[in-house]
C-alpha atoms as a PDB file:
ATOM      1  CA  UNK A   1     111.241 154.337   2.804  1.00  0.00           C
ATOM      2  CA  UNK A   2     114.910 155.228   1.628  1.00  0.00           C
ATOM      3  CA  UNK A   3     117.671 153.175   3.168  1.00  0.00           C
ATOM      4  CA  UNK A   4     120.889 154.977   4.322  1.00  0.00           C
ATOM      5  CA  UNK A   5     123.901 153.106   3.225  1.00  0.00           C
ATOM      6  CA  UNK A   6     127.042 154.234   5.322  1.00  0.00           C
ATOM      7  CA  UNK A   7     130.846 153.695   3.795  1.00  0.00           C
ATOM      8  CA  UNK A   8     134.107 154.077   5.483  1.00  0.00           C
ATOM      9  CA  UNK A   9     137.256 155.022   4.217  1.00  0.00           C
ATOM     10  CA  UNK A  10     139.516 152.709   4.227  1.00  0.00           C
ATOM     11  CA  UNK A  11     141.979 153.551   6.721  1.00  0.00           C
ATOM     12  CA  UNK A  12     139.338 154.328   9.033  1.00  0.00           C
ATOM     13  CA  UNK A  13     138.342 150.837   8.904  1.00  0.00           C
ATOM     14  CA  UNK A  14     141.427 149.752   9.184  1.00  0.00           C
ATOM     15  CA  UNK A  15     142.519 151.884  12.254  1.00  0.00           C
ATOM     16  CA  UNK A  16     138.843 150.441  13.665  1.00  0.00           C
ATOM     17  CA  UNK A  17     140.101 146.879  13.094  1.00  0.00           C
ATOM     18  CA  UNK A  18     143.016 147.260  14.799  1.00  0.00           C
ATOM     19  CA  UNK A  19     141.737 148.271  18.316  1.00  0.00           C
ATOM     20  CA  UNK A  20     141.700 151.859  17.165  1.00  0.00           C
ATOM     21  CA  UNK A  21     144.184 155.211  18.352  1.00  0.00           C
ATOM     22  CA  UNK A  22     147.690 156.273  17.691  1.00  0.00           C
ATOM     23  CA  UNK A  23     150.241 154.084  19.760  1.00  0.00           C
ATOM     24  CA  UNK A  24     152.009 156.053  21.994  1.00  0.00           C
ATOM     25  CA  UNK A  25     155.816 157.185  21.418  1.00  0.00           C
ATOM     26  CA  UNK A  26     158.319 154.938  23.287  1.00  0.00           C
ATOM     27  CA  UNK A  27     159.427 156.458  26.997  1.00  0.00           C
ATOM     28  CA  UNK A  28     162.819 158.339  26.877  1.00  0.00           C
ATOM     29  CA  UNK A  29     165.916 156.580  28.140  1.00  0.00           C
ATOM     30  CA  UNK A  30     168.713 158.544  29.801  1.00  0.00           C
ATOM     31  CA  UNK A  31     171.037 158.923  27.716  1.00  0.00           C
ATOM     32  CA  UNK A  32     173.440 161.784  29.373  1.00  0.00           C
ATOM     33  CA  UNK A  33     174.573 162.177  33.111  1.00  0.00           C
ATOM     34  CA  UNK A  34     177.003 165.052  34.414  1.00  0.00           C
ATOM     35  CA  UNK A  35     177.759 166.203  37.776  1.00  0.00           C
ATOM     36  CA  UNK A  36     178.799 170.095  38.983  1.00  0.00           C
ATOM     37  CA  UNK A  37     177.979 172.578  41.673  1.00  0.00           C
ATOM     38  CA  UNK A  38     181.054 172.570  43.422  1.00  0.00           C
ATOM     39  CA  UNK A  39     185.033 173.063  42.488  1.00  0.00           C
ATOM     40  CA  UNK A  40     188.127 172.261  44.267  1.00  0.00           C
ATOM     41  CA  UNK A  41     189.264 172.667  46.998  1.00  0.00           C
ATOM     42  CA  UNK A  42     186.063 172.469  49.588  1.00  0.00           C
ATOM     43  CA  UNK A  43     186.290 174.474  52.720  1.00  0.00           C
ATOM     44  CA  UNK A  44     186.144 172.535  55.426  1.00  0.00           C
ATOM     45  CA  UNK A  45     182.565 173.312  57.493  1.00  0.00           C
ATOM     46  CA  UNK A  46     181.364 175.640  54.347  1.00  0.00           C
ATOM     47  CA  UNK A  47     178.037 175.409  51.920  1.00  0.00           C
ATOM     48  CA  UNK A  48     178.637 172.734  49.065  1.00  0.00           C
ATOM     49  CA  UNK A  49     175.860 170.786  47.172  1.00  0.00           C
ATOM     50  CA  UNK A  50     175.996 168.828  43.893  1.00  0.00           C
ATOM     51  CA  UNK A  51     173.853 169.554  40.648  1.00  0.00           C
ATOM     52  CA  UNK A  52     173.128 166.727  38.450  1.00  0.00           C
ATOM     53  CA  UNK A  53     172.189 167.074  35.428  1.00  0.00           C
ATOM     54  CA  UNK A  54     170.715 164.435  33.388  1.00  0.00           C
ATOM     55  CA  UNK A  55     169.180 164.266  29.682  1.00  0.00           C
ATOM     56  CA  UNK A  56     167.066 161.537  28.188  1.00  0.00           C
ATOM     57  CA  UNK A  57     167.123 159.981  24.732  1.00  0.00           C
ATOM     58  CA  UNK A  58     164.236 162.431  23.738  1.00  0.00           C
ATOM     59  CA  UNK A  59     166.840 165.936  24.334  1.00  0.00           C
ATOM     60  CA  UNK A  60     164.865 166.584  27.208  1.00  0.00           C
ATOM     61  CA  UNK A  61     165.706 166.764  31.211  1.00  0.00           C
ATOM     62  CA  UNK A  62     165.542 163.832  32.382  1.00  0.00           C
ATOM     63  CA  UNK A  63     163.828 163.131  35.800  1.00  0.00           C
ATOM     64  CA  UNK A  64     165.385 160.260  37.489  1.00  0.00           C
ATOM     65  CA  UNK A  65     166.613 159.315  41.308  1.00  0.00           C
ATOM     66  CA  UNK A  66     170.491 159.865  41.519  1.00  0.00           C
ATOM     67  CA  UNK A  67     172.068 158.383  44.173  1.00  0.00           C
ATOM     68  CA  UNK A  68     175.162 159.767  45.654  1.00  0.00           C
ATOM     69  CA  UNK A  69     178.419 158.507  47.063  1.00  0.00           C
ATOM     70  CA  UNK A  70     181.573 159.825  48.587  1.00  0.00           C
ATOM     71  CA  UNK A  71     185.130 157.430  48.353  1.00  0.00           C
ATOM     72  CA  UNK A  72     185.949 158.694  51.476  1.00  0.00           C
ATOM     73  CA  UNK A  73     182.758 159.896  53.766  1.00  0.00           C
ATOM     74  CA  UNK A  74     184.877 160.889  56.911  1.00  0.00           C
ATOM     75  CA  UNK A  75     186.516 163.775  54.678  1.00  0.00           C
ATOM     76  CA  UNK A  76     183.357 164.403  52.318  1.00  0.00           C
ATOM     77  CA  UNK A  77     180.287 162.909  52.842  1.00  0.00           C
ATOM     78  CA  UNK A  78     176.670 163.546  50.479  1.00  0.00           C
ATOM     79  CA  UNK A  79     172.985 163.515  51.397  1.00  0.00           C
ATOM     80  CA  UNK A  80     170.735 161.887  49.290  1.00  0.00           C
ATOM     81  CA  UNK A  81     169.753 165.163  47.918  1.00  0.00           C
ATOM     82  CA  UNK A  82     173.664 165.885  46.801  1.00  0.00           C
ATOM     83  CA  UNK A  83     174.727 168.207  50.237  1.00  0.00           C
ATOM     84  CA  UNK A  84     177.899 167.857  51.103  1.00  0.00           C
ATOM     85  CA  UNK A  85     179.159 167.352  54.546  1.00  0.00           C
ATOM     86  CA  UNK A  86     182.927 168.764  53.979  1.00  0.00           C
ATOM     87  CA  UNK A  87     184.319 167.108  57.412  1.00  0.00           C
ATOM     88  CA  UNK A  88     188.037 166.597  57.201  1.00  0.00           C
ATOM     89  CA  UNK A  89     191.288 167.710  55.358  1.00  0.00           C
ATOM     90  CA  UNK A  90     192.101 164.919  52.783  1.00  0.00           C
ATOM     91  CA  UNK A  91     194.895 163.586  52.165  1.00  0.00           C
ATOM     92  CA  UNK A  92     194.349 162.340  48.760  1.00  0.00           C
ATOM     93  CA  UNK A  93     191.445 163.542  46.297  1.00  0.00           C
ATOM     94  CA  UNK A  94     188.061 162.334  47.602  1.00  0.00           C
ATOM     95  CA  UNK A  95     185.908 161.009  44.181  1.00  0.00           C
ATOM     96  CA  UNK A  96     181.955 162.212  44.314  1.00  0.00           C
ATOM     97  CA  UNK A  97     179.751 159.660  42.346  1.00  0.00           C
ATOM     98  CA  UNK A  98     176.133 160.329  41.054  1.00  0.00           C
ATOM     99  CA  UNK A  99     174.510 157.256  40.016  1.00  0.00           C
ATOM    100  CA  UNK A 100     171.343 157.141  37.656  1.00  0.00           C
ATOM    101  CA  UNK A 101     169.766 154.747  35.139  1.00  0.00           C
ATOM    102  CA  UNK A 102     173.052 152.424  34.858  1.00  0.00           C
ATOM    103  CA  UNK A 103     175.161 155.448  34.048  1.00  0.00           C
ATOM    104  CA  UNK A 104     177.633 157.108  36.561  1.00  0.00           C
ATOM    105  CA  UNK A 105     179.663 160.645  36.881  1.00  0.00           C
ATOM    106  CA  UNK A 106     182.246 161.776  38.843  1.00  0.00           C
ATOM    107  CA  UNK A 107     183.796 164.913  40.561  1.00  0.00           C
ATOM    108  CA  UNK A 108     187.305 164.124  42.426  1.00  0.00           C
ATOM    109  CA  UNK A 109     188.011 167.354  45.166  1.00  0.00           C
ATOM    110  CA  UNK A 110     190.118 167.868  47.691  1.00  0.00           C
ATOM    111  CA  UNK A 111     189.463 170.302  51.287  1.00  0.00           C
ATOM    112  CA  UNK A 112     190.806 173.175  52.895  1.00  0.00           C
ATOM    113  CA  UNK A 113     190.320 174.685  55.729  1.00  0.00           C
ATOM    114  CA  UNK A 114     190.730 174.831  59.515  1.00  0.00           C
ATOM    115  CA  UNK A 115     190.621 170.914  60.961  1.00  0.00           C
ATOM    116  CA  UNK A 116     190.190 170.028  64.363  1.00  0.00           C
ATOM    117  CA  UNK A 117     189.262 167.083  66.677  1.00  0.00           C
ATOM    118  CA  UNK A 118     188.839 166.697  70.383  1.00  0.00           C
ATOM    119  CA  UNK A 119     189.394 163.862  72.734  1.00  0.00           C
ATOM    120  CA  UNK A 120     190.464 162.951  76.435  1.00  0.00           C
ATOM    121  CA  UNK A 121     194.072 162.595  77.903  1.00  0.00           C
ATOM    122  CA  UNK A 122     195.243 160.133  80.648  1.00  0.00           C
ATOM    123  CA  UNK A 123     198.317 160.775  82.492  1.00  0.00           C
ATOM    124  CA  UNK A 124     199.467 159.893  86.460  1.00  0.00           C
ATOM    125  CA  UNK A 125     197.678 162.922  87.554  1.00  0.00           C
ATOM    126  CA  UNK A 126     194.092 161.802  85.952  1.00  0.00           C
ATOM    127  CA  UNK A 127     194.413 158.559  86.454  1.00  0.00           C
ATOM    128  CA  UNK A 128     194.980 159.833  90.605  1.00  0.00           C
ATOM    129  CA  UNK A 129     191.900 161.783  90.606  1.00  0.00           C
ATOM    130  CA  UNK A 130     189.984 159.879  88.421  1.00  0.00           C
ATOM    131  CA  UNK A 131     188.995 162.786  85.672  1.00  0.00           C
ATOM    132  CA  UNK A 132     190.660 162.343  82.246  1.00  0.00           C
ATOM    133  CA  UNK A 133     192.028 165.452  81.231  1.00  0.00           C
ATOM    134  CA  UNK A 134     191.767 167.266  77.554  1.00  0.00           C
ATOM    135  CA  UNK A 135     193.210 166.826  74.384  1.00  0.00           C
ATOM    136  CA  UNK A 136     193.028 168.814  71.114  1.00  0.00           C
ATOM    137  CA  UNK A 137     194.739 168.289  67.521  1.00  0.00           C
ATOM    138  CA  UNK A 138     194.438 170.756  65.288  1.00  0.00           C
ATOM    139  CA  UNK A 139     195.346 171.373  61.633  1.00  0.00           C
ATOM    140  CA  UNK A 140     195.439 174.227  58.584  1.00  0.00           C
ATOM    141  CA  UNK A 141     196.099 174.232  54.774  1.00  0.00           C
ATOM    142  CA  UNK A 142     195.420 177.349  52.770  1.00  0.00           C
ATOM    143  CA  UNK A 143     193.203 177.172  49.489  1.00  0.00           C
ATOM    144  CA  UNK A 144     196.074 176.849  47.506  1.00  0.00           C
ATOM    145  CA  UNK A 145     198.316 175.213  49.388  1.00  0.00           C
ATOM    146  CA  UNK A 146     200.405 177.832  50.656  1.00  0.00           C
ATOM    147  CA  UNK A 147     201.969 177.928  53.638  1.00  0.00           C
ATOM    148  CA  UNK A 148     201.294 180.071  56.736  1.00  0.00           C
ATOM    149  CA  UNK A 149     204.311 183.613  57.480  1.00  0.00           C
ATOM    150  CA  UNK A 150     203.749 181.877  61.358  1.00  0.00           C
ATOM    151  CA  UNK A 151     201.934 179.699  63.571  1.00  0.00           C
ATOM    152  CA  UNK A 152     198.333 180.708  63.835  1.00  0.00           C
ATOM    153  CA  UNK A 153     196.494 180.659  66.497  1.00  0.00           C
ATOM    154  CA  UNK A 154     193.606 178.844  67.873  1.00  0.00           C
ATOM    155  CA  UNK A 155     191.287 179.243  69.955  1.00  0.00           C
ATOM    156  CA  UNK A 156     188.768 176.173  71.256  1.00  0.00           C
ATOM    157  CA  UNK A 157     185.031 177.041  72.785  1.00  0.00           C
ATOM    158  CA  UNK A 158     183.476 173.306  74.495  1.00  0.00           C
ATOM    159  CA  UNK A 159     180.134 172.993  76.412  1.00  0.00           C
ATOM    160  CA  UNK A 160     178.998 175.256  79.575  1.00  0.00           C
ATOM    161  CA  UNK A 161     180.605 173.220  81.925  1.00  0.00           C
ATOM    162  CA  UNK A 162     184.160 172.817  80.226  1.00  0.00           C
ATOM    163  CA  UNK A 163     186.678 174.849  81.645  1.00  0.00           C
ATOM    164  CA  UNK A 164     184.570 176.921  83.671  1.00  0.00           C
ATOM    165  CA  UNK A 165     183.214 178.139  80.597  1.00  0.00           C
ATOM    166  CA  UNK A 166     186.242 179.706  79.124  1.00  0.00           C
ATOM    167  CA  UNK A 167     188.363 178.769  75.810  1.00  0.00           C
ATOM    168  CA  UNK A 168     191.624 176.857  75.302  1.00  0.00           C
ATOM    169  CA  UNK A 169     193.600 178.295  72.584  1.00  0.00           C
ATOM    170  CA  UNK A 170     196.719 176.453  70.705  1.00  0.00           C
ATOM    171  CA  UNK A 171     198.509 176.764  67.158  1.00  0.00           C
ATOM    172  CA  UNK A 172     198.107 175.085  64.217  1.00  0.00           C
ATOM    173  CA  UNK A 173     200.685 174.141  61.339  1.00  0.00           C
ATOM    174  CA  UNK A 174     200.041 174.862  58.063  1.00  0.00           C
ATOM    175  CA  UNK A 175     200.811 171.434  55.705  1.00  0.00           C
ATOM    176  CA  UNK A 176     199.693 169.782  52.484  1.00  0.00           C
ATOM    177  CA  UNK A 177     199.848 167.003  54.464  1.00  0.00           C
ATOM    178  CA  UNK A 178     198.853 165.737  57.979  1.00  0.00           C
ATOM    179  CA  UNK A 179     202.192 164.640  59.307  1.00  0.00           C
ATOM    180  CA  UNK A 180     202.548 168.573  60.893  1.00  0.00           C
ATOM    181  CA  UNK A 181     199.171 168.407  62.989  1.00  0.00           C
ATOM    182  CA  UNK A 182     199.926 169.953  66.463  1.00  0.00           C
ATOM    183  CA  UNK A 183     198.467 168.867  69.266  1.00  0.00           C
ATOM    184  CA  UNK A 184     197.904 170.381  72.588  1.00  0.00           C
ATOM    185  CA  UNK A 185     196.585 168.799  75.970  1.00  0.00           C
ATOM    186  CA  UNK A 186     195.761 169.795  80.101  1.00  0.00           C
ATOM    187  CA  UNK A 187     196.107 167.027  82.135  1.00  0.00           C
ATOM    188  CA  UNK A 188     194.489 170.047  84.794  1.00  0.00           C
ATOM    189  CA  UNK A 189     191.106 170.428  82.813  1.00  0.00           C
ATOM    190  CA  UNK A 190     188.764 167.850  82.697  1.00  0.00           C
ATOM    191  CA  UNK A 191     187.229 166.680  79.630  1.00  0.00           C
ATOM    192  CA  UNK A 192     183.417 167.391  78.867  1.00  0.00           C
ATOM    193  CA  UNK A 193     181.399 165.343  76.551  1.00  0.00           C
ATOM    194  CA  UNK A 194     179.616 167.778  73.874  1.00  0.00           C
ATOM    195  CA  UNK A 195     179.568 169.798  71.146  1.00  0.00           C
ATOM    196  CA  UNK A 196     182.953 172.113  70.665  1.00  0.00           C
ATOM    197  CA  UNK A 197     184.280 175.008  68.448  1.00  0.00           C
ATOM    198  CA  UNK A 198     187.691 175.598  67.269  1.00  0.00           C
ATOM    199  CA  UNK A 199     188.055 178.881  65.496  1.00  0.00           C
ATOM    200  CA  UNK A 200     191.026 180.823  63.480  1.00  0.00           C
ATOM    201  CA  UNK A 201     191.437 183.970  61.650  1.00  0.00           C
ATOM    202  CA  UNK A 202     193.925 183.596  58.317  1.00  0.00           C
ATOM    203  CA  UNK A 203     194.445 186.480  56.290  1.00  0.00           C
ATOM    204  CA  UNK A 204     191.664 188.370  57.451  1.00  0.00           C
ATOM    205  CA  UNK A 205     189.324 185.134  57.161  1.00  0.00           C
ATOM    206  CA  UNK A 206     187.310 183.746  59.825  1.00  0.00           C
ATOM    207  CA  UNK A 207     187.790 179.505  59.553  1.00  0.00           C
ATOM    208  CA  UNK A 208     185.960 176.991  62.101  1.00  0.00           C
ATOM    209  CA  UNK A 209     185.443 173.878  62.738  1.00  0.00           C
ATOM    210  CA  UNK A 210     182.825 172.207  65.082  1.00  0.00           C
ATOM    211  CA  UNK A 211     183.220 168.616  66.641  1.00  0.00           C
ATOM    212  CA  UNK A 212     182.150 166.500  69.364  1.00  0.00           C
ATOM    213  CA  UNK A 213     183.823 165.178  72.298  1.00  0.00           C
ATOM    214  CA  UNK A 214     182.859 161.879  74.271  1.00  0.00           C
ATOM    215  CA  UNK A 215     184.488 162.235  77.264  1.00  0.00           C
ATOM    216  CA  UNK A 216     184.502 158.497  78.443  1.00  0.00           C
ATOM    217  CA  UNK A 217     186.350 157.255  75.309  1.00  0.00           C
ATOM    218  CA  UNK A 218     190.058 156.905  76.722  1.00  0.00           C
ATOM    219  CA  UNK A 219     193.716 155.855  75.679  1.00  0.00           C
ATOM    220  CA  UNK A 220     195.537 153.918  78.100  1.00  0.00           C
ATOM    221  CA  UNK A 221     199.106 154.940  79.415  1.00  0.00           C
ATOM    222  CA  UNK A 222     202.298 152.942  77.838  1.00  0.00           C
ATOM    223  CA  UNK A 223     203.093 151.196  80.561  1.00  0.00           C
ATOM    224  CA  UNK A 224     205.641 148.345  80.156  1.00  0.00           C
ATOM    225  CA  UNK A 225     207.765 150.663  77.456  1.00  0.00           C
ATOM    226  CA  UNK A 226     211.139 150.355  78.213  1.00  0.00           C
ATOM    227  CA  UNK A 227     214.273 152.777  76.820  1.00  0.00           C
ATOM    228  CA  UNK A 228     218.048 152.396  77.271  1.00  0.00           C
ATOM    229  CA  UNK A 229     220.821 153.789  75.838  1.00  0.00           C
ATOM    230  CA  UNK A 230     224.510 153.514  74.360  1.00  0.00           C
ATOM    231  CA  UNK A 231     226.634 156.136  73.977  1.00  0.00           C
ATOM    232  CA  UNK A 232     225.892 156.283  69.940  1.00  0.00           C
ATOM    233  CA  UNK A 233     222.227 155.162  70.075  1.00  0.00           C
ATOM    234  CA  UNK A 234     219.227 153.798  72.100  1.00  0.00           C
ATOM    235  CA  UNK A 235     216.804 151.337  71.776  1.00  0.00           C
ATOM    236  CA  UNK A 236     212.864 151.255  72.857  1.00  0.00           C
ATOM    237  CA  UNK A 237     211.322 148.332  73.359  1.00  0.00           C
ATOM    238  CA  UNK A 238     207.811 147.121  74.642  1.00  0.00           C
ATOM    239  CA  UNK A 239     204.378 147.370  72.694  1.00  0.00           C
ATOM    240  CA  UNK A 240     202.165 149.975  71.969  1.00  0.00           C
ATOM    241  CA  UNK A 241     199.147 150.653  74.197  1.00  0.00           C
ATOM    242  CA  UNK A 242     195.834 148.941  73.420  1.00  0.00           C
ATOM    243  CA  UNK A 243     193.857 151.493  70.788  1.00  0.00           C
ATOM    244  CA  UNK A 244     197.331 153.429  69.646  1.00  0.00           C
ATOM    245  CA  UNK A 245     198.812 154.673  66.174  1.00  0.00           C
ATOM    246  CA  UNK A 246     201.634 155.391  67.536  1.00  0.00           C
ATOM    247  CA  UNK A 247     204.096 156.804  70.643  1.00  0.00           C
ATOM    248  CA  UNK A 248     206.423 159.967  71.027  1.00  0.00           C
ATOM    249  CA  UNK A 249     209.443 159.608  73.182  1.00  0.00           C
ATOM    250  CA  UNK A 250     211.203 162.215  74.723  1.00  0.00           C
ATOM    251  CA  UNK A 251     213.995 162.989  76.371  1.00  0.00           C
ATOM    252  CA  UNK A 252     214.813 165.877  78.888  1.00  0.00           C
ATOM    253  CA  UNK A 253     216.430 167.386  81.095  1.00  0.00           C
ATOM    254  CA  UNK A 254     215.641 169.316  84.469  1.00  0.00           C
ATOM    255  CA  UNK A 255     215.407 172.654  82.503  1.00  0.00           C
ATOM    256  CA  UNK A 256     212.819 170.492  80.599  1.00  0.00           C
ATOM    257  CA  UNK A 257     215.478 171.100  77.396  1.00  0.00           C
ATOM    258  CA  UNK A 258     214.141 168.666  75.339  1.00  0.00           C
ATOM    259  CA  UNK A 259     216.938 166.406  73.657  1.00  0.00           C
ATOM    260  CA  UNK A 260     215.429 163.803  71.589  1.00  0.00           C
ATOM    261  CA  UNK A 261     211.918 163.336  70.306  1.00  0.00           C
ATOM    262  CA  UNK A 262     210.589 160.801  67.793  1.00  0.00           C
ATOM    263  CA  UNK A 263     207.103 159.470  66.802  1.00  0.00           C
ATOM    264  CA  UNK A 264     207.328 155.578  66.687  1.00  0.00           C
ATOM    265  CA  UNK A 265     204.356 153.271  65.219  1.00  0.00           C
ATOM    266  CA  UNK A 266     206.115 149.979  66.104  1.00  0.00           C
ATOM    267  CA  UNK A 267     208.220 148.672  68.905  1.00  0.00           C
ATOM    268  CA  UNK A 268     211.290 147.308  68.972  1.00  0.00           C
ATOM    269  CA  UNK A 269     213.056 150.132  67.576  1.00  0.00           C
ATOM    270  CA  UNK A 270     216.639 151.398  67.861  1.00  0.00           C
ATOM    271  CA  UNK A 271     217.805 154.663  66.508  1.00  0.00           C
ATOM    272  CA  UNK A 272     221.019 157.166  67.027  1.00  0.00           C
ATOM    273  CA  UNK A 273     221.273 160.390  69.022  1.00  0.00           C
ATOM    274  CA  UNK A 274     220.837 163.769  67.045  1.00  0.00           C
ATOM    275  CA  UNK A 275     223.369 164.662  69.171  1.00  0.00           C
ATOM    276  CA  UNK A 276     225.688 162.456  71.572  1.00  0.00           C
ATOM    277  CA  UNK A 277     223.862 163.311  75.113  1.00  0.00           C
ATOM    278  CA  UNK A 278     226.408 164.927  77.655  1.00  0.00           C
ATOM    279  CA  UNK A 279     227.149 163.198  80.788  1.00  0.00           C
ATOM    280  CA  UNK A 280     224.223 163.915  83.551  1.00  0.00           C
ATOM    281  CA  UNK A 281     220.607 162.573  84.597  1.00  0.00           C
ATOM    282  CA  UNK A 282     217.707 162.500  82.032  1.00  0.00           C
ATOM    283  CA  UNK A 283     213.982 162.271  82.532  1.00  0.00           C
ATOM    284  CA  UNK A 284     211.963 160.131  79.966  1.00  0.00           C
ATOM    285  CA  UNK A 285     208.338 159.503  79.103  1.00  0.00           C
ATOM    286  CA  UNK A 286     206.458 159.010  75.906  1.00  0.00           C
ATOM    287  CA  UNK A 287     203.230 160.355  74.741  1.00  0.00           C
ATOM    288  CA  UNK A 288     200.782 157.993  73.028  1.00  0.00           C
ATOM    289  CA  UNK A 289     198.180 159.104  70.614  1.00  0.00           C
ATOM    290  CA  UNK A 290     194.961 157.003  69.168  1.00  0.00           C
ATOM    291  CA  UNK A 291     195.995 159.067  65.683  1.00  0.00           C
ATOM    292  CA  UNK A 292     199.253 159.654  63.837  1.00  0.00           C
ATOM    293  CA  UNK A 293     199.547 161.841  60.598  1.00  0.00           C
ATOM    294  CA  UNK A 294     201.826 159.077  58.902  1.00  0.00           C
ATOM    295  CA  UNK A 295     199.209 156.973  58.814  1.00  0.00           C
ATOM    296  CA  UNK A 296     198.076 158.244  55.376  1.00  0.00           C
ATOM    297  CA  UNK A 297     194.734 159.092  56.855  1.00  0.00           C
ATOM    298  CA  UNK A 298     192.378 162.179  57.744  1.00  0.00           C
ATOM    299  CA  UNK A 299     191.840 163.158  61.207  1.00  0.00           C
ATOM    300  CA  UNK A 300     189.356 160.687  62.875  1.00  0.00           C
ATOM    301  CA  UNK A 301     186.240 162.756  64.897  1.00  0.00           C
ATOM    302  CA  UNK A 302     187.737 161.610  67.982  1.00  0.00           C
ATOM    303  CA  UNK A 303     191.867 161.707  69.161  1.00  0.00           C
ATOM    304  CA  UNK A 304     192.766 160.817  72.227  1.00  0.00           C
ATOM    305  CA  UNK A 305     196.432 161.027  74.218  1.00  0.00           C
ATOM    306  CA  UNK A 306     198.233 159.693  77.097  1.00  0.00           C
ATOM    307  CA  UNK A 307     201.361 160.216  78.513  1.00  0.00           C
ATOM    308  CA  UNK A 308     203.580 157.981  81.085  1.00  0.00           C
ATOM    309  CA  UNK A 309     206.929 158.681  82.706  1.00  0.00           C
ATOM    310  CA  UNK A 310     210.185 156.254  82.174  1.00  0.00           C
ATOM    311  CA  UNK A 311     212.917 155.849  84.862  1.00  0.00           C
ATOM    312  CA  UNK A 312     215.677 158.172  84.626  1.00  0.00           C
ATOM    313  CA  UNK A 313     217.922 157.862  82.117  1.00  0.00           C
ATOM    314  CA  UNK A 314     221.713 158.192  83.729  1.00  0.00           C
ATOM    315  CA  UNK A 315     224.855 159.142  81.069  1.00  0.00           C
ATOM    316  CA  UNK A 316     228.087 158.231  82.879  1.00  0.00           C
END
């Protein structure tokens, strides 16, 4: 019988002694992250949603799990998939981060738009019949910052039950800033908790904004502020209501003239007449709101007011 000798090649025998197969190729890093999808400005209430785009160390996509933050969620906020919730006019540049693998990018953007919030106002009347009236602040800046020819108007749609069913309408300023907000109230309609619509047309261009109103959050009256006067100046003293940015007092007459009006975020304070008031009987009150543009901040989702008269203020 012939025996069969069998011989190897080398390598073979070499690859056999070493556990045998090709070792695989190291797994790719990530070596690149960017973030885009969206430019500045936003629209306030419009369709935004960040693209991330990430390569590895092999020049290929690279499939991670970005994570998303916003420097300032109540203007901009993101989903973990990258939507954006554009929520508020900003103030200052809001900075978008996408996180990945130890690296980070970042988009900075700012918001335009119609802005609106809702809340409940408490004066002698609501306080009497134990309903807390409305309250509405509203806002607009153009896309590039622009101002508005006029005023524009603004109409506000709440739940079934508010207002019979019918809208409230105000105007808005337009601003870079927030320190022009106006706001507009009816002791005379009683606030609804639910879901509301404020709506504007600019330039052809339908803008709204939707927000909620909880109709048991309330502001109390400034009670316990106290103004006199000189003949060059006055002073007001007291302290702010519980839960307020700041107070507006006014001065007027029985033609409801207005003669002085100035937003104060701390008492004592002493100022000087625009004007030297003429000899005669003045009424005085001051509004107080749970929001003030000077702040530095964007609109909260809730503002409430209240107002409260003063004695009358006598000129000899």
């Amino acid at each position: 019988m012939k025996k069969f000798i069998l011989f190897l090649p080398l390598t073979a025998a070499l690859i056999t002694a070493c556990g045998g197969g090709l070792q695989p190729a190291p797994a790719a890093t990530l070596s690149t992250l960017t973030l885009s999808g969206v430019s500045a400005p936003l629209q306030i209430s419009g369709n935004a949603k960040l693209v991330v785009t990430a390569t590895g160390s092999d020049g290929q996509p690279f499939a991670g799990t970005p994570v998303f933050t916003s420097s300032d969620s109540n203007v901009v906020s993101v989903a973990a998939d990258g939507t954006l919730n554009v929520r508020h006019l900003s103030v200052a540049p809001v900075t978008l981060t996408v996180s990945e693998g130890g690296k980070n990018a970042t988009l900075n953007v700012t918001t335009y738009g119609l802005d609106a919030a809702g809340g409940t106002f408490s004066n002698a009347t609501t306080t009497a019949n134990g309903k807390l009236g409305s309250y509405f602040s509203v806002v607009f800046r153009n896309a590039d910052g622009s101002k508005l020819a006029a005023d524009t108007q603004v109409t506000i749609q709440g739940p079934a039950n508010f207002n019979a069913g019918a809208t409230v309408s105000g105007t808005t300023y337009a601003t870079t800033t927030l320190n022009n907000y106006d706001s507009f109230w009816n002791a005379s309609v009683p606030s609804v908790s639910g879901s509301y619509t404020a709506t504007a047309t600019v330039a052809g261009v339908v803008y709204r904004k939707s927000f909620t109103v909880d109709a048991t959050s309330a502001l109390p009256r400034p009670t316990g502020v106290n103004l006199s006067n000189t003949a060059s100046g006055f002073t007001v003293s007291g302290a702010l209501p519980t839960g307020a940015a700041n107070i507006n007092v006014v001065v007027y007459n029985d033609t409801d003239t207005l003669r002085f009006s100035s937003d104060l975020t701390s008492l004592p304070y002493s100022g000087t007449w625009n004007t030297p008031l003429p000899k005669g009987t003045y009424h005085t009150g001051t509004y107080a709101t749970s929001f003030t543009g000077t702040s530095g901040a964007a609109f909260p989702d809730q503002i409430n007011g209240s107002f409260a008269y003063f004695a009358d203020l006598v000129v000899p």
